[in-house]
Protein backbone atom coordinates (compact mmCIF):
# COMPACT_ATOMS: atom_id res chain seq x y z
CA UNK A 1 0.00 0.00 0.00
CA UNK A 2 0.85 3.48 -1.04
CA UNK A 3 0.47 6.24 1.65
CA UNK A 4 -1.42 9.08 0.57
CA UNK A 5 1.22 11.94 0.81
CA UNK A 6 0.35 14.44 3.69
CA UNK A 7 -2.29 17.33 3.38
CA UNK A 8 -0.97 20.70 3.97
CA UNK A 9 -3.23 23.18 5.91
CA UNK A 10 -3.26 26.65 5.68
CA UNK A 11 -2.44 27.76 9.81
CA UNK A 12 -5.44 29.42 12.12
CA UNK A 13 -5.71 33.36 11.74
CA UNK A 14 -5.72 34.78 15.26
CA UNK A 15 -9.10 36.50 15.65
CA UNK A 16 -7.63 39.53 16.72
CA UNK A 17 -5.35 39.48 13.88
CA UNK A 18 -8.00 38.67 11.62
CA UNK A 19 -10.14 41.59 12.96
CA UNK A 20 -8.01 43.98 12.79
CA UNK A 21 -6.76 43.14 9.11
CA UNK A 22 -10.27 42.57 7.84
CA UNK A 23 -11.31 46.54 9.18
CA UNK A 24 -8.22 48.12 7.86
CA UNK A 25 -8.89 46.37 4.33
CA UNK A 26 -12.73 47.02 4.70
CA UNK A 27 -11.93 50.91 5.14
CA UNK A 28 -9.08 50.85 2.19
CA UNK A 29 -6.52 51.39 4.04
CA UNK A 30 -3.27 48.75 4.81
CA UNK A 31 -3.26 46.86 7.76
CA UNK A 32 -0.65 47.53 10.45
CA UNK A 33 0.03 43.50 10.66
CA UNK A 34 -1.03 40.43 8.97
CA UNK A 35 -0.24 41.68 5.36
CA UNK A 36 1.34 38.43 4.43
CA UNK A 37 -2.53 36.91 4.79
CA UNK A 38 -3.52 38.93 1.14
CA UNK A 39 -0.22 39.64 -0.63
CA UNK A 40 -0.78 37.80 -4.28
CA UNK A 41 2.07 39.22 -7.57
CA UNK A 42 3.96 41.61 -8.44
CA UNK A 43 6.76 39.35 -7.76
CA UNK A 44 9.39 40.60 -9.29
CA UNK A 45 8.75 43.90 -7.88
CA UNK A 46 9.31 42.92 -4.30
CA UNK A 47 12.38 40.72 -5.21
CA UNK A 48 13.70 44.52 -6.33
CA UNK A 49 12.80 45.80 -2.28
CA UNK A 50 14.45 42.65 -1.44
CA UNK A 51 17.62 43.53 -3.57
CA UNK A 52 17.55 47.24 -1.89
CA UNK A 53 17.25 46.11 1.30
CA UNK A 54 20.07 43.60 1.18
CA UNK A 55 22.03 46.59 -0.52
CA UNK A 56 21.85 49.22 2.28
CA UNK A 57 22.48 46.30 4.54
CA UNK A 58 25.78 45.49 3.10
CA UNK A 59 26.40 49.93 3.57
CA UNK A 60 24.65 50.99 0.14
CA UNK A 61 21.84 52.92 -0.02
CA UNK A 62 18.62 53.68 -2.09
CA UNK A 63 15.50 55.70 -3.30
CA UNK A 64 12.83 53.97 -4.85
CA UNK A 65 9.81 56.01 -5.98
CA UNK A 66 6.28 53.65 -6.24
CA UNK A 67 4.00 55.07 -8.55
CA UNK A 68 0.75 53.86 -9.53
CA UNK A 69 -2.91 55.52 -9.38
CA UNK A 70 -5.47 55.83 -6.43
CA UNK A 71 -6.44 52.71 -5.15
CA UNK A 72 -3.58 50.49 -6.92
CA UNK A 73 -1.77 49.42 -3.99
CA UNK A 74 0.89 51.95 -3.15
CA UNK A 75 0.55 52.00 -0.03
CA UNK A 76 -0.04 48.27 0.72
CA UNK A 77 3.08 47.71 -1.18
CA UNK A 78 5.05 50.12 1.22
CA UNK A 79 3.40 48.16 3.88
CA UNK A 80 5.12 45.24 2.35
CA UNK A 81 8.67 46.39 1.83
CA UNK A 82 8.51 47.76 5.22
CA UNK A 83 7.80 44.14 6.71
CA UNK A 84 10.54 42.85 4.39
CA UNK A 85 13.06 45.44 5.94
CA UNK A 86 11.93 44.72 9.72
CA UNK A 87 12.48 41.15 8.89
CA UNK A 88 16.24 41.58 7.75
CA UNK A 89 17.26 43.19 10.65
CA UNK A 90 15.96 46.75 9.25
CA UNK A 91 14.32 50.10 11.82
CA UNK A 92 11.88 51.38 9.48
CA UNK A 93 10.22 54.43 9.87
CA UNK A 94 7.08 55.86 7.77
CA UNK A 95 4.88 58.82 7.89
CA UNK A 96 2.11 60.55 4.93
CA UNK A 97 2.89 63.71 3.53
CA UNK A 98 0.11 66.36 3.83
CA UNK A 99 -0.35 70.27 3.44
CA UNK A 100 0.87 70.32 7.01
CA UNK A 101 3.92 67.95 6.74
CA UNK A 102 6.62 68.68 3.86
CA UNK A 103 10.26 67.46 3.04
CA UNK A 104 10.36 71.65 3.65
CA UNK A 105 9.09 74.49 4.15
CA UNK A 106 10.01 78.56 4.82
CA UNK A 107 12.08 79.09 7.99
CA UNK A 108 9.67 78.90 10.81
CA UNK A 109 6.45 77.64 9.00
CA UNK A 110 7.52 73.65 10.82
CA UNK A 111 6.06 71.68 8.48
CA UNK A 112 8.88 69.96 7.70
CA UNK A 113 9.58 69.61 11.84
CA UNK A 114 6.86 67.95 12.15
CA UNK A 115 6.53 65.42 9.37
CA UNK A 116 10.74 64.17 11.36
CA UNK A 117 8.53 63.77 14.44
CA UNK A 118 5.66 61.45 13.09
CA UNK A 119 8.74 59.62 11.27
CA UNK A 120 10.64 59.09 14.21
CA UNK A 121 7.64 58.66 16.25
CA UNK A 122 6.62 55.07 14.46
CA UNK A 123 10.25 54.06 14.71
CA UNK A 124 9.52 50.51 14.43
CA UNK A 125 11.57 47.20 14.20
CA UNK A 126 10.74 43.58 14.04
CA UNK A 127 10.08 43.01 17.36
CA UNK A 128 8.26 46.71 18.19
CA UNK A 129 6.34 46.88 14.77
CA UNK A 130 3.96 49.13 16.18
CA UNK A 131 6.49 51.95 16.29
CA UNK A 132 7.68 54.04 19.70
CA UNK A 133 11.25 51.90 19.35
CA UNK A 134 13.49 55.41 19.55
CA UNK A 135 14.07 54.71 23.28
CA UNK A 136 14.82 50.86 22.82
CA UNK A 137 17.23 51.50 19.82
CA UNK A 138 19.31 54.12 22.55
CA UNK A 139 19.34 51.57 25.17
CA UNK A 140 20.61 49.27 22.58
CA UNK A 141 23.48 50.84 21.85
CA UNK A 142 24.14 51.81 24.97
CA UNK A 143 23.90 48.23 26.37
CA UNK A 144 26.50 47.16 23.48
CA UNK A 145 29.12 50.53 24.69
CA UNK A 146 28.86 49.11 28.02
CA UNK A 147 29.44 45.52 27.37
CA UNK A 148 32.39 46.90 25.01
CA UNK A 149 33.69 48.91 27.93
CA UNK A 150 33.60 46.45 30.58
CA UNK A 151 35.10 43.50 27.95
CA UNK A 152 38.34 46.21 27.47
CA UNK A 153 37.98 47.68 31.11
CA UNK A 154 37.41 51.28 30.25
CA UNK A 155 35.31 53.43 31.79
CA UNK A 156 31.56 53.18 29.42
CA UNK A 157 31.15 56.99 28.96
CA UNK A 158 34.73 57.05 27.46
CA UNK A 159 33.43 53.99 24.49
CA UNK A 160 30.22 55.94 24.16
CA UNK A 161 31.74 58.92 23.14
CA UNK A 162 34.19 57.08 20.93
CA UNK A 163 31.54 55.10 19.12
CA UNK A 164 29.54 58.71 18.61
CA UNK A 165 32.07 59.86 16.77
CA UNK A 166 30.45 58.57 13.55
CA UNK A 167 27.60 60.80 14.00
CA UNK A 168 29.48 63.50 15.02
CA UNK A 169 30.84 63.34 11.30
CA UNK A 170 27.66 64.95 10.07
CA UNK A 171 26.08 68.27 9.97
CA UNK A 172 23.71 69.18 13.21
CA UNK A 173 25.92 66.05 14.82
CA UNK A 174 27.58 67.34 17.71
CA UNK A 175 24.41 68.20 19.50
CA UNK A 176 22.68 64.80 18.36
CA UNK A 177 25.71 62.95 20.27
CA UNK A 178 25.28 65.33 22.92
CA UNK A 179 21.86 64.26 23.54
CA UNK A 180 22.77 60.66 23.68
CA UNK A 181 25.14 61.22 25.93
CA UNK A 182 23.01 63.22 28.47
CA UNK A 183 19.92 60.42 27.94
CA UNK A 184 23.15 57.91 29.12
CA UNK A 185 23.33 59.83 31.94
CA UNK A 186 19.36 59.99 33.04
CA UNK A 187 19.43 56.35 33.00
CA UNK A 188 22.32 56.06 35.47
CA UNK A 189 21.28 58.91 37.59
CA UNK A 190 17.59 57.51 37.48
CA UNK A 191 16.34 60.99 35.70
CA UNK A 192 12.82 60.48 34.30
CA UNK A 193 12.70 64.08 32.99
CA UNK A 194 15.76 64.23 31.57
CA UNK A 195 15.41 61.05 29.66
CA UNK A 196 11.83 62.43 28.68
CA UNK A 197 13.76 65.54 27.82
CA UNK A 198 16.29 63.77 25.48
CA UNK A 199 13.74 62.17 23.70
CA UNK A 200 11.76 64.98 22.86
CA UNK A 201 14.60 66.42 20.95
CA UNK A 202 15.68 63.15 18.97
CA UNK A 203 11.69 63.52 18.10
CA UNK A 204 11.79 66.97 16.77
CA UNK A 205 9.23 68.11 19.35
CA UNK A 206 11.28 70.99 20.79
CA UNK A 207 9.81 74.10 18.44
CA UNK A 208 12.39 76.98 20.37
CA UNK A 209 16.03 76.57 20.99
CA UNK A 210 15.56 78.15 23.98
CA UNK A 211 13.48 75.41 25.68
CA UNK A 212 15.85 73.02 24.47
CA UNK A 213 18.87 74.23 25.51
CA UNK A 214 17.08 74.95 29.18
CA UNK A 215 16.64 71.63 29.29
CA UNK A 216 19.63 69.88 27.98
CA UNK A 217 22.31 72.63 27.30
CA UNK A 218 21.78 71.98 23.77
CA UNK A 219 22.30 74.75 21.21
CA UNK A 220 20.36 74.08 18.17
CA UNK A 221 16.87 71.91 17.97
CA UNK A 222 15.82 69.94 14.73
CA UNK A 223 14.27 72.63 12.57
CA UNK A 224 12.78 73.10 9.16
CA UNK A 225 16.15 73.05 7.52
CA UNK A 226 17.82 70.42 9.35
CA UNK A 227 15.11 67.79 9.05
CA UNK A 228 17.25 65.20 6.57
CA UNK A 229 20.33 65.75 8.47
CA UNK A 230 18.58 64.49 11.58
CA UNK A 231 17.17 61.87 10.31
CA UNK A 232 20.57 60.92 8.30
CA UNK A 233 22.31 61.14 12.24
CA UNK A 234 19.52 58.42 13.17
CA UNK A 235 20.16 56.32 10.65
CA UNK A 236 23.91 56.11 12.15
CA UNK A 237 22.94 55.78 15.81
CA UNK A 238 20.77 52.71 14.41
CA UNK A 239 23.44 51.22 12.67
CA UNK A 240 25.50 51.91 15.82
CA UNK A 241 22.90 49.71 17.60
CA UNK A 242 23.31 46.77 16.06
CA UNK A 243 20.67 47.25 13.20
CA UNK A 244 21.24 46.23 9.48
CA UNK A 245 19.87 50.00 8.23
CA UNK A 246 17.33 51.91 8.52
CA UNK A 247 14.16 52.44 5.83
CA UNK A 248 12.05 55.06 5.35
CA UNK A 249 8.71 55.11 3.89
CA UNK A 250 6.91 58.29 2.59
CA UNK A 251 3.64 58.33 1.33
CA UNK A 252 1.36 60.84 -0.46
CA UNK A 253 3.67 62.31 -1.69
CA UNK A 254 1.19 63.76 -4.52
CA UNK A 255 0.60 66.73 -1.61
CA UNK A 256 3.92 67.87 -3.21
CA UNK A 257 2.77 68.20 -6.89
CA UNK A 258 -0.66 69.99 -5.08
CA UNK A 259 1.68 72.69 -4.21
CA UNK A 260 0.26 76.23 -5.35
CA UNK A 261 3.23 78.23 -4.78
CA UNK A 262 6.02 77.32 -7.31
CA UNK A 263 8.75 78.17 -5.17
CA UNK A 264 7.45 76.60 -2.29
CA UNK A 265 7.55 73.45 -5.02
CA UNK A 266 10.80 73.81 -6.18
CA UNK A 267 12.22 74.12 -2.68
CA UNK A 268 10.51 70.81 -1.59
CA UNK A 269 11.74 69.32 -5.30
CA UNK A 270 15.24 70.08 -4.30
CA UNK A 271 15.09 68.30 -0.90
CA UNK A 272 14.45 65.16 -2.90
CA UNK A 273 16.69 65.92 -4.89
CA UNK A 274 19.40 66.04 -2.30
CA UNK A 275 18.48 62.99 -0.79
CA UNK A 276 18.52 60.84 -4.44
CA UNK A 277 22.00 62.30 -5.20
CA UNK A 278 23.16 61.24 -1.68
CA UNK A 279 22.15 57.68 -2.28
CA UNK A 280 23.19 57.42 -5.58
CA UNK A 281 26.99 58.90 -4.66
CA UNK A 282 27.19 56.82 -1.27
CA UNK A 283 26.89 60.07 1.42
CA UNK A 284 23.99 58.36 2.96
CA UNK A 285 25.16 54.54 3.99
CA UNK A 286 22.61 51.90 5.43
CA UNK A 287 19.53 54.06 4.84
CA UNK A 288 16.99 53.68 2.40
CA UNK A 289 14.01 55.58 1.36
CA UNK A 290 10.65 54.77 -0.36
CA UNK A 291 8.28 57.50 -2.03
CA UNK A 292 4.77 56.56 -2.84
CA UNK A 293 3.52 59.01 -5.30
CA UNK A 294 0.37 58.88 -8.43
CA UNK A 295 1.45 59.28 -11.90
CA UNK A 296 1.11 63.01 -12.06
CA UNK A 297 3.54 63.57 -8.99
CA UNK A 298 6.21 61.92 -11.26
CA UNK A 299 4.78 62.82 -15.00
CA UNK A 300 3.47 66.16 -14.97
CA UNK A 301 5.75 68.68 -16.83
CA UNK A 302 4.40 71.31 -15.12
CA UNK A 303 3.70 70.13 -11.14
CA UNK A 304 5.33 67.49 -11.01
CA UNK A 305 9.07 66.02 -10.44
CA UNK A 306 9.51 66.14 -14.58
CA UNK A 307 8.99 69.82 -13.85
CA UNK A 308 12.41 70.12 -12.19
CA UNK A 309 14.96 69.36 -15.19
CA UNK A 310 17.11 67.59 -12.37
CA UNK A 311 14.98 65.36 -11.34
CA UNK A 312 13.83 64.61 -14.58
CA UNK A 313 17.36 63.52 -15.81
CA UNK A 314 17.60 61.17 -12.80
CA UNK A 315 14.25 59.97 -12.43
CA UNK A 316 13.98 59.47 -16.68
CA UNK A 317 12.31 56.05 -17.53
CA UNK A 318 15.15 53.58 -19.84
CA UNK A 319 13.92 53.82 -23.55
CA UNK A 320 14.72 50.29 -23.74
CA UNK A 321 11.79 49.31 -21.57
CA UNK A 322 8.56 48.98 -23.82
CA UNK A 323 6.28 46.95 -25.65
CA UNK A 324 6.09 44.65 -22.01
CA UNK A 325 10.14 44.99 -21.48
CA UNK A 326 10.40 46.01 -17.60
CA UNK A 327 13.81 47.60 -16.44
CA UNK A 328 13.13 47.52 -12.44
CA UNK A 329 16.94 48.37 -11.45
CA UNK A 330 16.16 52.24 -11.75
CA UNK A 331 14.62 54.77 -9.03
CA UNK A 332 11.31 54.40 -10.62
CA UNK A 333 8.67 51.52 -10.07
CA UNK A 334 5.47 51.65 -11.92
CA UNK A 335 3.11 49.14 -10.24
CA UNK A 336 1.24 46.97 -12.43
CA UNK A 337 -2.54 45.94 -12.67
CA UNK A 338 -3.30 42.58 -10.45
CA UNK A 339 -4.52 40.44 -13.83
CA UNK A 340 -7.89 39.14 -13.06
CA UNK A 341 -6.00 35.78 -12.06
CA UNK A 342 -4.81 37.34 -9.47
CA UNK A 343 -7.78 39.42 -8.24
CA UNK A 344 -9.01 35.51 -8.41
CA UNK A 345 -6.70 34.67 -5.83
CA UNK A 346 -6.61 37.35 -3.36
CA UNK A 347 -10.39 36.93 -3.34
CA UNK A 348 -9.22 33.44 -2.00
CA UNK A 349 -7.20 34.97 0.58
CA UNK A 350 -9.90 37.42 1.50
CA UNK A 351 -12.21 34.04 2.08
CA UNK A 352 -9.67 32.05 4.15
CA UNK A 353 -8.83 35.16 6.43
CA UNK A 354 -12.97 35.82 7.05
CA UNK A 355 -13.04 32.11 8.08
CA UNK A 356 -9.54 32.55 10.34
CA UNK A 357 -8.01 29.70 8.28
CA UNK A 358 -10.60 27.45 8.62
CA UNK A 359 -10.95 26.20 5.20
CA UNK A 360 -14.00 24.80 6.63
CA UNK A 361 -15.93 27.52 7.25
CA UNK A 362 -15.01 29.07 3.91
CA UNK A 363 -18.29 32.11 3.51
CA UNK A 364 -18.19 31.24 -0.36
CA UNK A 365 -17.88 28.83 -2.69
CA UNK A 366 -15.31 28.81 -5.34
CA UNK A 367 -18.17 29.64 -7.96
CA UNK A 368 -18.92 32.60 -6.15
CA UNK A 369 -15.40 34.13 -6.35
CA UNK A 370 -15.72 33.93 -10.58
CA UNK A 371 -19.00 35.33 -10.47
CA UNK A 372 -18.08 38.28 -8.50
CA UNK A 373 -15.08 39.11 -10.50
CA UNK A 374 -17.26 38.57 -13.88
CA UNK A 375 -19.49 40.97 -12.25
CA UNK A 376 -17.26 43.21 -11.96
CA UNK A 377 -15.73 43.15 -15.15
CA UNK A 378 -19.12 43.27 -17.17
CA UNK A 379 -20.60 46.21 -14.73
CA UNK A 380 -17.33 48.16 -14.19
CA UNK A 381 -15.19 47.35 -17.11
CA UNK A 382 -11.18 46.81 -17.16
CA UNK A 383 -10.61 49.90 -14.72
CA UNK A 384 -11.79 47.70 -11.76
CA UNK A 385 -8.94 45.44 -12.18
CA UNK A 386 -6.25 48.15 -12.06
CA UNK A 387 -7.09 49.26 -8.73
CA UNK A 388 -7.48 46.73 -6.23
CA UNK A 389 -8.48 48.90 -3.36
CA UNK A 390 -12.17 48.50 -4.70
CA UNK A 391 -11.92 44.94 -5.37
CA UNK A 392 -11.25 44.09 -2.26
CA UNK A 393 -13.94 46.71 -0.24
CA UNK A 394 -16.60 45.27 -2.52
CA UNK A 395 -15.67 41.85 -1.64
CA UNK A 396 -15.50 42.63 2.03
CA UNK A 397 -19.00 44.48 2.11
CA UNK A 398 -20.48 41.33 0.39
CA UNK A 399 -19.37 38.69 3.44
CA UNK A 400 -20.41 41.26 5.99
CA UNK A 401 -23.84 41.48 4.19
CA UNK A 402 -23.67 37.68 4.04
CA UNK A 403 -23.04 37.06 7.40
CA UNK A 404 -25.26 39.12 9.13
CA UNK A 405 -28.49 38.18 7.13
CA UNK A 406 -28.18 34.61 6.79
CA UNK A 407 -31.48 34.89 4.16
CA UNK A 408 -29.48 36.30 1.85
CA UNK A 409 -27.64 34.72 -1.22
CA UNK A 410 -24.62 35.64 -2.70
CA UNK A 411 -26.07 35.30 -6.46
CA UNK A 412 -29.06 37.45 -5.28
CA UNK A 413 -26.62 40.22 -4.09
CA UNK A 414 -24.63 40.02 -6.75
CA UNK A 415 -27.73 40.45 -9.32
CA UNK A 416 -29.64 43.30 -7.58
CA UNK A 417 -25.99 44.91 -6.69
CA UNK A 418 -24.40 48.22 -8.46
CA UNK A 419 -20.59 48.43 -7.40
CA UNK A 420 -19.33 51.84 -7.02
CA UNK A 421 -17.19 52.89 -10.45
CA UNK A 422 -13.89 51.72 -10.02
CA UNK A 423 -12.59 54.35 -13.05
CA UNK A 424 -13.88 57.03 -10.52
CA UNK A 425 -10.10 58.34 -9.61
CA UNK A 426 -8.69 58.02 -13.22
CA UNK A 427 -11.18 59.94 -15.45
CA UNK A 428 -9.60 58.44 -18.68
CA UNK A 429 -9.98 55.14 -17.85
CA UNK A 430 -12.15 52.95 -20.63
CA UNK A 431 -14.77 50.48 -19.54
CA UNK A 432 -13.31 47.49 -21.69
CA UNK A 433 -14.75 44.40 -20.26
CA UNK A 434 -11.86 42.11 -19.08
CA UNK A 435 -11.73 38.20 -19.52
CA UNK A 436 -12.81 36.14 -16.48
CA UNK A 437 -10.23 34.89 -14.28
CA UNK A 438 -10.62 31.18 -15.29
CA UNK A 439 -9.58 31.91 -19.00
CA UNK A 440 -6.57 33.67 -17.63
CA UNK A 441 -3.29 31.72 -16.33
CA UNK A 442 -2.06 32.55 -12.85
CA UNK A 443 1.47 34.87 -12.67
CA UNK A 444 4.22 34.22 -10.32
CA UNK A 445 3.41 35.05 -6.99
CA UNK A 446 4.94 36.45 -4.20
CA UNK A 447 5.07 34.34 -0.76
CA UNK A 448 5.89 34.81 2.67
CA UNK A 449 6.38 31.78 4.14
CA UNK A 450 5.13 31.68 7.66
CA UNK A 451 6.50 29.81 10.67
CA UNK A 452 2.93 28.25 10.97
CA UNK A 453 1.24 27.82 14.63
CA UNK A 454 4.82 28.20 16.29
CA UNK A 455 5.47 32.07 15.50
CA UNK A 456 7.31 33.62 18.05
CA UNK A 457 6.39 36.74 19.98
CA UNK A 458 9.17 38.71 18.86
CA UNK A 459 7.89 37.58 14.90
CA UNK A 460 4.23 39.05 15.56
CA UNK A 461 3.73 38.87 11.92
CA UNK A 462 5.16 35.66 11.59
CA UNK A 463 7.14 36.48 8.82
CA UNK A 464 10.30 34.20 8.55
CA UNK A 465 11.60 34.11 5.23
CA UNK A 466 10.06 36.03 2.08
CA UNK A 467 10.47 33.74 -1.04
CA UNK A 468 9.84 34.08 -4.59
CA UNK A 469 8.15 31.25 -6.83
């Protein structure tokens, strides 16, 4: 007798996991955890994040900018490269640009301020993904000076200093080492205030030099025009940690290209284009940054980054690359349509994460998933597949309908149903009626293997490995 070889199961979903990824989805917006539940394609897209992140690791560096239109998956796919960096070893950081929060702004406006203190605010790493780490990272490297200083008996203040001398290589460094040195000595002395105090300033929440330097006898604070120096004097105390790099994730960043005031424009323009020329020349080792932007940020000779002829030059597509030819190597990612075989299977994903993993208690059966995305494409047209957003808010609304009215059939929904217009965000798009997912043959996929039921506590994602097949 033959055995039968072994079944694999897909592992239970917490329920608070699965709650809290199923409300994030159901109001479009990415969850904080359990992304690896509903990540289908663009493979080769995160095998390029992959190839960045190993970069900066190894002391490179690198800008990518993710373009694609409203409801496409930028920001789900920033979600994604910032789990891949946590799980190499990465602190990533991540904040949304807004009319508030700029890469700059006029001398005293703080816009720029305060967009350094929501990114250093959600200083995350793999095992504090919810952000707050600042204070653990410090007491990292301070633990490693003092281990260092007791293995060569010197005194630890003397290797703390000595190790800060990296930072103090920058500009705006002398203070930043000043302030790590005076939040060394709150935790000896037992100073709650002065610790507090200290970490105020590495969050860019002191607005007048004069508080600051009341407080810690600290000249300068972070300010509108020293926000990228800061954060490139982080990226060194992280690296002096123990960390592999650190990433940074900025979103929205259309709010630039809604700019009114050209010079306000053009100064913000020329931030980014500091930062690009620093990663592409090496001045800005182990840090990475990611820029999630629609096609008119990038594309719009007028507003947006093709507007400034330097950016344009750097940011300029390869020639080469048409007629389906991809070059992915350069600054600039394009995000491509899920095909509707695709759709097909995140609508599987959706299913098993409703049902916790319980293939089961699956809500639907597999005939329902083709319906739906038929439905779609003979209601909505081709412009529902290019933003997946929709897809998946639609699907969503239908098992919450389903579940709380168990009279209620999924083919009478589906009949009686108008979905919202998918096109609405991109007023040129065509309602060409795309084929159903069965006729269509599945891409490559992107998985994250998971450790299964035995995910550790410091792994709250359970990410392990991220593998492409």
């Amino acid at each position: 007798m033959i055995a039968a070889p072994p079944t694999t199961q897909a592992p239970k979903i917490r329920q608070r996991e699965r709650d809290a990824t199923l409300q994030a989805l159901r109001a479009g917006v990415t969850p904080g955890s359990g992304i690896r539940h509903v990540q289908v394609g663009r493979a080769r897209e995160v095998a390029e994040v992959i190839k960045d992140v190993e970069r900066i690791a190894d002391g490179g560096a690198a800008a990518r900018f993710i373009i694609g239109d409203y409801g496409s998956g930028k920001t789900f796919f920033l979600g994604l490269a910032r789990a891949i960096a946590a799980e190499k070893g990465m602190v990533v950081m991540k904040a949304d640009l807004s009319p508030e929060r700029r890469l700059h702004a006029a001398r005293g406006k703080g816009v720029a301020r305060l967009l350094c203190a929501d990114l250093v605010a959600s200083m995350a790493t793999r095992t504090k993904p919810d952000g707050g780490a600042l204070a653990a990272v410090i007491e990292r490297f301070l633990t490693l000076a003092r281990k260092e200083a007791l293995a060569d008996g010197k005194p630890a203040s003397d290797v703390i200093r000595a190790k800060l001398e990296s930072v103090l290589e920058g500009v705006a460094g002398f203070d930043f080492a000043t302030v790590i040195t005076r939040y060394d000595e709150a935790l000896e002395q037992g100073d709650e205030a002065l610790k507090t105090a200290c970490l105020r300033w590495l969050r860019a929440e002191y607005p007048l030099r004069s508080e600051a330097r009341q407080e810690l006898g600290v000249r300068s604070i972070v300010d509108d025009d020293t926000v990228y120096d800061h954060l490139k004097a982080m990226a060194r105390l992280v690296r002096l940690a123990g960390y592999a790099g650190t990433v940074i994730m900025l979103d929205e960043m259309v709010n630039l290209h809604q700019i009114i005031h050209s010079q306000a424009r053009k100064s913000n323009y020329e931030q980014l284009l500091r930062i690009i020329n620093d990663t592409l020349q090496g001045n800005a080792p182990h840090l990475g940054f990611y820029f999630g932007g629609t096609p008119e940020f990038l594309l719009d000779p007028r507003r947006g980054l093709y507007s400034y002829e330097a950016l344009r030059s750097r940011l300029a597509e390869n020639n080469f690359a048409r007629d389906g030819l991809v070059d992915l190597s350069g600054p600039v990612m394009h995000l491509p349509s899920l095909t509707p075989a695709e759709l097909h299977v995140l609508l599987e994903r959706l299913r098993l994460l409703w049902a916790c993993g319980d293939e089961t208690k699956l809500p639907l059966p597999d005939e329902a998933l083709e319906a739906f995305l038929q439905h779609c494409s003979e209601r909505v047209g081709e412009a529902y597949f290019r933003t997946p957003r929709n897809t998946v808010t639609s699907f969503l609304n239908l098992l919450a309908v389903l579940e709380q009215n168990p009279q209620a059939t999924w083919q009478s929904l589906l009949a009686t149903t108008a979905f919202p217009d998918a096109g609405s965000a991109d007023h040129h798009a065509t309602a060409k009626a795309a084929p159903p997912p069965a006729q269509t043959a599945p891409l490559p996929q992107v998985s994250i293997s998971q450790p299964g039921n035995n995910a550790q506590p410091s792994d709250p994602d359970g990410l392990e490995h991220f593998t492409i097949f």
